[in-house]
C-alpha atoms as a PDB file:
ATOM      1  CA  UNK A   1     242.731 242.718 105.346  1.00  0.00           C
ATOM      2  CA  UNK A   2     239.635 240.323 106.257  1.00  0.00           C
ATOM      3  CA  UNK A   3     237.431 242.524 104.143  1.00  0.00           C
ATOM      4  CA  UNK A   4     239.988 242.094 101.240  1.00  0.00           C
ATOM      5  CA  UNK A   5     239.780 238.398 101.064  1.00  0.00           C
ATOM      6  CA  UNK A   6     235.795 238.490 101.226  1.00  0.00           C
ATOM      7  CA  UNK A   7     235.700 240.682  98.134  1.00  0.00           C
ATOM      8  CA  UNK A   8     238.233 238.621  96.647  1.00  0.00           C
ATOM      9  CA  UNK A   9     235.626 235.646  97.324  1.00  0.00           C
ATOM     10  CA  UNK A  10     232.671 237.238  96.858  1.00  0.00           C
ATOM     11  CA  UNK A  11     233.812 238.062  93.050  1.00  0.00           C
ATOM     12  CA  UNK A  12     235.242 234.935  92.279  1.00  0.00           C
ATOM     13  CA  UNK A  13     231.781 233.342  93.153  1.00  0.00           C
ATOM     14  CA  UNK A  14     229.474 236.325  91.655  1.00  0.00           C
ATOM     15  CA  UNK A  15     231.422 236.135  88.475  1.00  0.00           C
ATOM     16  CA  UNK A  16     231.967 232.028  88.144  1.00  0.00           C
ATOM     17  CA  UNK A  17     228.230 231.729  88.430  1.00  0.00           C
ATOM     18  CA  UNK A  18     227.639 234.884  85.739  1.00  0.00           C
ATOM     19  CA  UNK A  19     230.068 232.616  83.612  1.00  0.00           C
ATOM     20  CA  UNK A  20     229.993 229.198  84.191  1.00  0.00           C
ATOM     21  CA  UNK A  21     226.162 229.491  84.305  1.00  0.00           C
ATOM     22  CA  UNK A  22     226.173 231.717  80.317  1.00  0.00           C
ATOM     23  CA  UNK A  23     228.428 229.161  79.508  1.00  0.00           C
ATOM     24  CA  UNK A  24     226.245 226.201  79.900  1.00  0.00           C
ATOM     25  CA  UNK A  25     222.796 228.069  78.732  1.00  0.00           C
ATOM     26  CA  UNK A  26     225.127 228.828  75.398  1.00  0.00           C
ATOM     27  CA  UNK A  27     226.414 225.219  74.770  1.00  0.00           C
ATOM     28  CA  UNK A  28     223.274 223.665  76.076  1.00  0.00           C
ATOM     29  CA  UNK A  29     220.483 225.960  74.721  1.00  0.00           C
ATOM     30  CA  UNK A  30     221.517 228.506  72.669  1.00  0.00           C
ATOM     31  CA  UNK A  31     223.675 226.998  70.176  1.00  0.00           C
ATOM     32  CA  UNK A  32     221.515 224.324  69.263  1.00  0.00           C
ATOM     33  CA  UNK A  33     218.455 226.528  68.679  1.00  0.00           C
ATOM     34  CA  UNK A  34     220.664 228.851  66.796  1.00  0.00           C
ATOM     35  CA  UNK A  35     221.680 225.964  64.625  1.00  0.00           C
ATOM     36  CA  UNK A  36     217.999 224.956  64.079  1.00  0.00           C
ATOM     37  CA  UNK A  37     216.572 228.478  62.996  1.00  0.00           C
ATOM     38  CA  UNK A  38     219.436 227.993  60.071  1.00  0.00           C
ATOM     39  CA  UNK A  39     220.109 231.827  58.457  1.00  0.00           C
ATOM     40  CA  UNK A  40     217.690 233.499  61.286  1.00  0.00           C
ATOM     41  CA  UNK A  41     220.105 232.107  64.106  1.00  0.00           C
ATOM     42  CA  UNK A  42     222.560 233.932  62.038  1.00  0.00           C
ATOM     43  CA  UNK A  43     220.864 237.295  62.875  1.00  0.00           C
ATOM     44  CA  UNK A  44     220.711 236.116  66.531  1.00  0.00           C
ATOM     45  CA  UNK A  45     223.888 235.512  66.629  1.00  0.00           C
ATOM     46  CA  UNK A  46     224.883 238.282  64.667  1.00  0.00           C
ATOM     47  CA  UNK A  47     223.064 240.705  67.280  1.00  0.00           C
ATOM     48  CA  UNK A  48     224.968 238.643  70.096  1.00  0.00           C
ATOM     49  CA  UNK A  49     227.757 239.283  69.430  1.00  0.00           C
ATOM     50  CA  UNK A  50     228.098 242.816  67.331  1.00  0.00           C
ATOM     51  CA  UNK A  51     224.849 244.369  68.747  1.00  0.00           C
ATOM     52  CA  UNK A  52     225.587 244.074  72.695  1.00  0.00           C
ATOM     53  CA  UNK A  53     228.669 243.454  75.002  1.00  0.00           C
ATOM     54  CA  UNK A  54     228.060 239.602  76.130  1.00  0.00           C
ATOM     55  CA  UNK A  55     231.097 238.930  74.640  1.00  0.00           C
ATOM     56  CA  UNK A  56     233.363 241.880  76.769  1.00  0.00           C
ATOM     57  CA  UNK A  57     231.022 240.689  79.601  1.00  0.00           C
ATOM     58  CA  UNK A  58     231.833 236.988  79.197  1.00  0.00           C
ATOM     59  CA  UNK A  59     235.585 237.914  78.891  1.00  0.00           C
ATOM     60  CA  UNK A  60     235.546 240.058  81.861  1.00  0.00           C
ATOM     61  CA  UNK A  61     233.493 237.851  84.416  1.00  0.00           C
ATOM     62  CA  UNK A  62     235.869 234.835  82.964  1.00  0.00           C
ATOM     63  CA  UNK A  63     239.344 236.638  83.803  1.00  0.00           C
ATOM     64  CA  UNK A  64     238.138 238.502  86.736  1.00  0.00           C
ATOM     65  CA  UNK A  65     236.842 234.657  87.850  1.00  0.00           C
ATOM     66  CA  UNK A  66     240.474 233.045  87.160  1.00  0.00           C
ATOM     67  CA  UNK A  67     242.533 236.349  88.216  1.00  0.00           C
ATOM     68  CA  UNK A  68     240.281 236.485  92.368  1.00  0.00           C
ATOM     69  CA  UNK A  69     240.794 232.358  92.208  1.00  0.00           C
ATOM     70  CA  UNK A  70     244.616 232.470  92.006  1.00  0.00           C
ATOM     71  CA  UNK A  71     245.012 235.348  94.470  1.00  0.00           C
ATOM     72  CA  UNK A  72     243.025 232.859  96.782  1.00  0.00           C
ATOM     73  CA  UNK A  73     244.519 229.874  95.812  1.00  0.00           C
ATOM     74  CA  UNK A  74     248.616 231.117  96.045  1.00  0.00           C
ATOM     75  CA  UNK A  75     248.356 231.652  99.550  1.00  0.00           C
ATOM     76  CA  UNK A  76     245.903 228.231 100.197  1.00  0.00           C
ATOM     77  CA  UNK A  77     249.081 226.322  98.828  1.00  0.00           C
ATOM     78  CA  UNK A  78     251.872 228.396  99.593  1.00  0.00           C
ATOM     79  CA  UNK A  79     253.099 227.332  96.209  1.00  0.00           C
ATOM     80  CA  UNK A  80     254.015 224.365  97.530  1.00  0.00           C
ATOM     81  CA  UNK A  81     253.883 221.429  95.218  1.00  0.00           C
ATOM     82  CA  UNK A  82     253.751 218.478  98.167  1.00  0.00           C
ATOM     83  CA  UNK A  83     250.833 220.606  99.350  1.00  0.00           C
ATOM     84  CA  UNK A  84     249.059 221.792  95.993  1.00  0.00           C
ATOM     85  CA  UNK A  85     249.422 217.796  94.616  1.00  0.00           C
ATOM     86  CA  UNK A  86     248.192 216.089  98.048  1.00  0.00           C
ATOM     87  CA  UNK A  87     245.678 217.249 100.566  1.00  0.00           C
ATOM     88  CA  UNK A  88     244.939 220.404  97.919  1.00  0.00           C
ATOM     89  CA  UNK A  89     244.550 218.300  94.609  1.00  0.00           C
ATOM     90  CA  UNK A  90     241.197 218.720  93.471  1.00  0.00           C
ATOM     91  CA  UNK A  91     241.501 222.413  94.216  1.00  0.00           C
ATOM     92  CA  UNK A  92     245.200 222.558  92.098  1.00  0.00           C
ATOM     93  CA  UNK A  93     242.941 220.477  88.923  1.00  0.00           C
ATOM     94  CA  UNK A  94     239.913 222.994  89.461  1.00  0.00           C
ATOM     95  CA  UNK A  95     242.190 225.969  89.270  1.00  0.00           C
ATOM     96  CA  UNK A  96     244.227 224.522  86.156  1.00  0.00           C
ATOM     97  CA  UNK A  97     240.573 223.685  84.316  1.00  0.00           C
ATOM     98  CA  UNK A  98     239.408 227.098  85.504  1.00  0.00           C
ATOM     99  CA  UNK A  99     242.599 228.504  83.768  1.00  0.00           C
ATOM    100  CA  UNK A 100     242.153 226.294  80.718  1.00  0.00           C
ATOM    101  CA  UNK A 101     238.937 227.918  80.524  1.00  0.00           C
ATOM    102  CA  UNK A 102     239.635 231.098  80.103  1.00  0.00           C
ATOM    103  CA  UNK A 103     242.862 230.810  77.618  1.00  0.00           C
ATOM    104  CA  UNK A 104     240.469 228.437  75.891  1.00  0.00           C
ATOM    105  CA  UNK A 105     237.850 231.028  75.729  1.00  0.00           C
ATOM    106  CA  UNK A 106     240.057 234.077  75.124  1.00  0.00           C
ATOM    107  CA  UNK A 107     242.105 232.079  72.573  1.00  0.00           C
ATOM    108  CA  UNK A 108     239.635 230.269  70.690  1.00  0.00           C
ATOM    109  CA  UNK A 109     236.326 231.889  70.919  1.00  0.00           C
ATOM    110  CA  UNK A 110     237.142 235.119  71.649  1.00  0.00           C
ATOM    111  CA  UNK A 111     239.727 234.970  68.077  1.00  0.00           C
ATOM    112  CA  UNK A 112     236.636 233.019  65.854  1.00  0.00           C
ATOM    113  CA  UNK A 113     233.560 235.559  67.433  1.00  0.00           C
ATOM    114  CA  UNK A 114     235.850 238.678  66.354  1.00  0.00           C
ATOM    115  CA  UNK A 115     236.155 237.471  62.533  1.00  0.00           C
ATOM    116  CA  UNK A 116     232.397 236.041  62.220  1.00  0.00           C
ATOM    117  CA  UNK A 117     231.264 239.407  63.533  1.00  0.00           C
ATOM    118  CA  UNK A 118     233.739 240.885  60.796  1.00  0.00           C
ATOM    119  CA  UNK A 119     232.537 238.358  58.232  1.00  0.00           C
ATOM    120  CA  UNK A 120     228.599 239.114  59.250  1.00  0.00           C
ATOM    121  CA  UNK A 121     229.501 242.854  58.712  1.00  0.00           C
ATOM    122  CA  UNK A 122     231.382 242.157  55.269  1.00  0.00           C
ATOM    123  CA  UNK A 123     228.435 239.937  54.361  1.00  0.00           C
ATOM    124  CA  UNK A 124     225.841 242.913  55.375  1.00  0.00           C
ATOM    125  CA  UNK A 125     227.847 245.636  53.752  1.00  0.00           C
ATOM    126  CA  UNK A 126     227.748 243.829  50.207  1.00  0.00           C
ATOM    127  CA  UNK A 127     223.762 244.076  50.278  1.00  0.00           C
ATOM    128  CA  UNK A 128     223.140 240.411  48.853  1.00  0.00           C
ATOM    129  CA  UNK A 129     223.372 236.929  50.272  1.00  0.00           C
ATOM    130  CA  UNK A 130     226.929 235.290  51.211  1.00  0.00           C
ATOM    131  CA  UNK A 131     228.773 234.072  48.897  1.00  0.00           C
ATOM    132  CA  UNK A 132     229.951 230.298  49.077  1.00  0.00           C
ATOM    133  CA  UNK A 133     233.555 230.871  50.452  1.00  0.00           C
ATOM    134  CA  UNK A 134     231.366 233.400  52.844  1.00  0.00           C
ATOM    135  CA  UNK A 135     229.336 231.051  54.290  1.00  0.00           C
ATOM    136  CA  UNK A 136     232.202 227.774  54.177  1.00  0.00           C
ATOM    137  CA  UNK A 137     234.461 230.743  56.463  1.00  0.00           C
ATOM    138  CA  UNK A 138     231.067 231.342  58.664  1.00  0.00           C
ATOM    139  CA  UNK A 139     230.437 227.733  58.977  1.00  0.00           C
ATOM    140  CA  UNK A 140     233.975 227.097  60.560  1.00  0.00           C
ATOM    141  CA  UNK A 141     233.958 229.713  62.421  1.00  0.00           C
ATOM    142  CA  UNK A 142     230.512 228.463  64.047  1.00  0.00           C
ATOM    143  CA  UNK A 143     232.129 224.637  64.116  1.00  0.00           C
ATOM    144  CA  UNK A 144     234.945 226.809  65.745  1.00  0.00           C
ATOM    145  CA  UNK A 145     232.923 228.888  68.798  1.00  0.00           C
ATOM    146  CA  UNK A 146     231.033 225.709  69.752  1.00  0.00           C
ATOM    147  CA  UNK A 147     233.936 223.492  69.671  1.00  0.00           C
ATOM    148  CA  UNK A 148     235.348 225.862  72.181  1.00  0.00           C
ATOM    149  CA  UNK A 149     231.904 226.151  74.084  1.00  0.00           C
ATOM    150  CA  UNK A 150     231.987 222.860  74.836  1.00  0.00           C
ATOM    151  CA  UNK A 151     235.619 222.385  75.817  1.00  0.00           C
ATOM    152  CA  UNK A 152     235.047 225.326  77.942  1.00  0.00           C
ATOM    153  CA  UNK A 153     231.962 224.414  79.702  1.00  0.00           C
ATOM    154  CA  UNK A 154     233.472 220.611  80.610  1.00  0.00           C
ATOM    155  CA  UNK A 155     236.793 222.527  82.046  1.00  0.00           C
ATOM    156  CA  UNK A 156     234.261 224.620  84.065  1.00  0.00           C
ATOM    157  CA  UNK A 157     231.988 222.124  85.505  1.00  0.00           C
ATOM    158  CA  UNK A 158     235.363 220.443  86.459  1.00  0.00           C
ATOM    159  CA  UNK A 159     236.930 223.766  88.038  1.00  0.00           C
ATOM    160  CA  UNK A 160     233.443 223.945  89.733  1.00  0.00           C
ATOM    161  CA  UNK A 161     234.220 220.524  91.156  1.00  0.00           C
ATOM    162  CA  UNK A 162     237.650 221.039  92.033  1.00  0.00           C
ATOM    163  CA  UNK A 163     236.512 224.214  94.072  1.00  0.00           C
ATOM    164  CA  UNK A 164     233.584 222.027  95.942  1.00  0.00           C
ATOM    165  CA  UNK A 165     235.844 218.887  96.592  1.00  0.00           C
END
């Protein structure tokens, strides 16, 4: 049973770094260099997320992450809400950021990334440039993915806190 809760822990941590740590190089570093290389940080983007599996990976590490910390953190408060709002409180606003985090992610960015990869294949299929109602849709759903990145990344730093306190 020891060896249980150690693998338990030991992907919880593995994967919140992996994801906490992607999160903050995307929101800090690779959005806004995206956003300055205008129509080329399309094609980056455009590989990112249709050309490789960051965004299964991101998904993955973020559930497995917030699945591991509630298996730890049901028996650390028994449920109990005079425990899990007292002596366990930054660890019960952690876990609820953590959680945020991921719906937020799944939700959100995981909904927008699905139809701007659609939209970037629609736009590659048609051979020519986008058309305006094209690139308004991509432009949202850009405004939409960092939006989320940064909600995301300010509910993880706080989880990250919460789990520290």
């Amino acid at each position: 049973m020891e060896f249980v809760v150690y693998l338990v822990r030991l992907i919880h941590i593995f994967f919140a770094i992996f994801w906490v740590g992607t999160t903050l190089f995307m929101v800090l570093f690779l959005e806004p260099t995206i956003r300055a290389l205008g129509p080329d940080g399309g094609k980056v983007m455009r590989q990112l997320l249709g050309g490789t599996r960051f965004t299964l990976a991101i998904a993955a590490a973020g559930w497995l992450v917030v699945l591991s910390g509630l298996v730890m953190y049901l028996p650390a408060t028994g449920f109990n809400v005079a425990v899990m709002f007292s002596q366990r409180l930054p660890l019960t606003i952690g876990s609820i950021a953590g959680i945020a985090a991921g719906v937020i992610g799944t939700t959100i960015q995981g909904r927008a990334s699905a139809k701007l990869q659609a939209l970037g294949q629609q736009i590659a299929a048609q051979g020519g440039p986008p058309k305006a109602m094209q690139t308004s849709e991509m432009q949202k759903l850009q405004a939409t993915i960092r939006q989320g990145s940064v909600w995301t990344a300010v509910l993880m730093v706080i989880a990250v806190l919460g789990m520290t306190w």
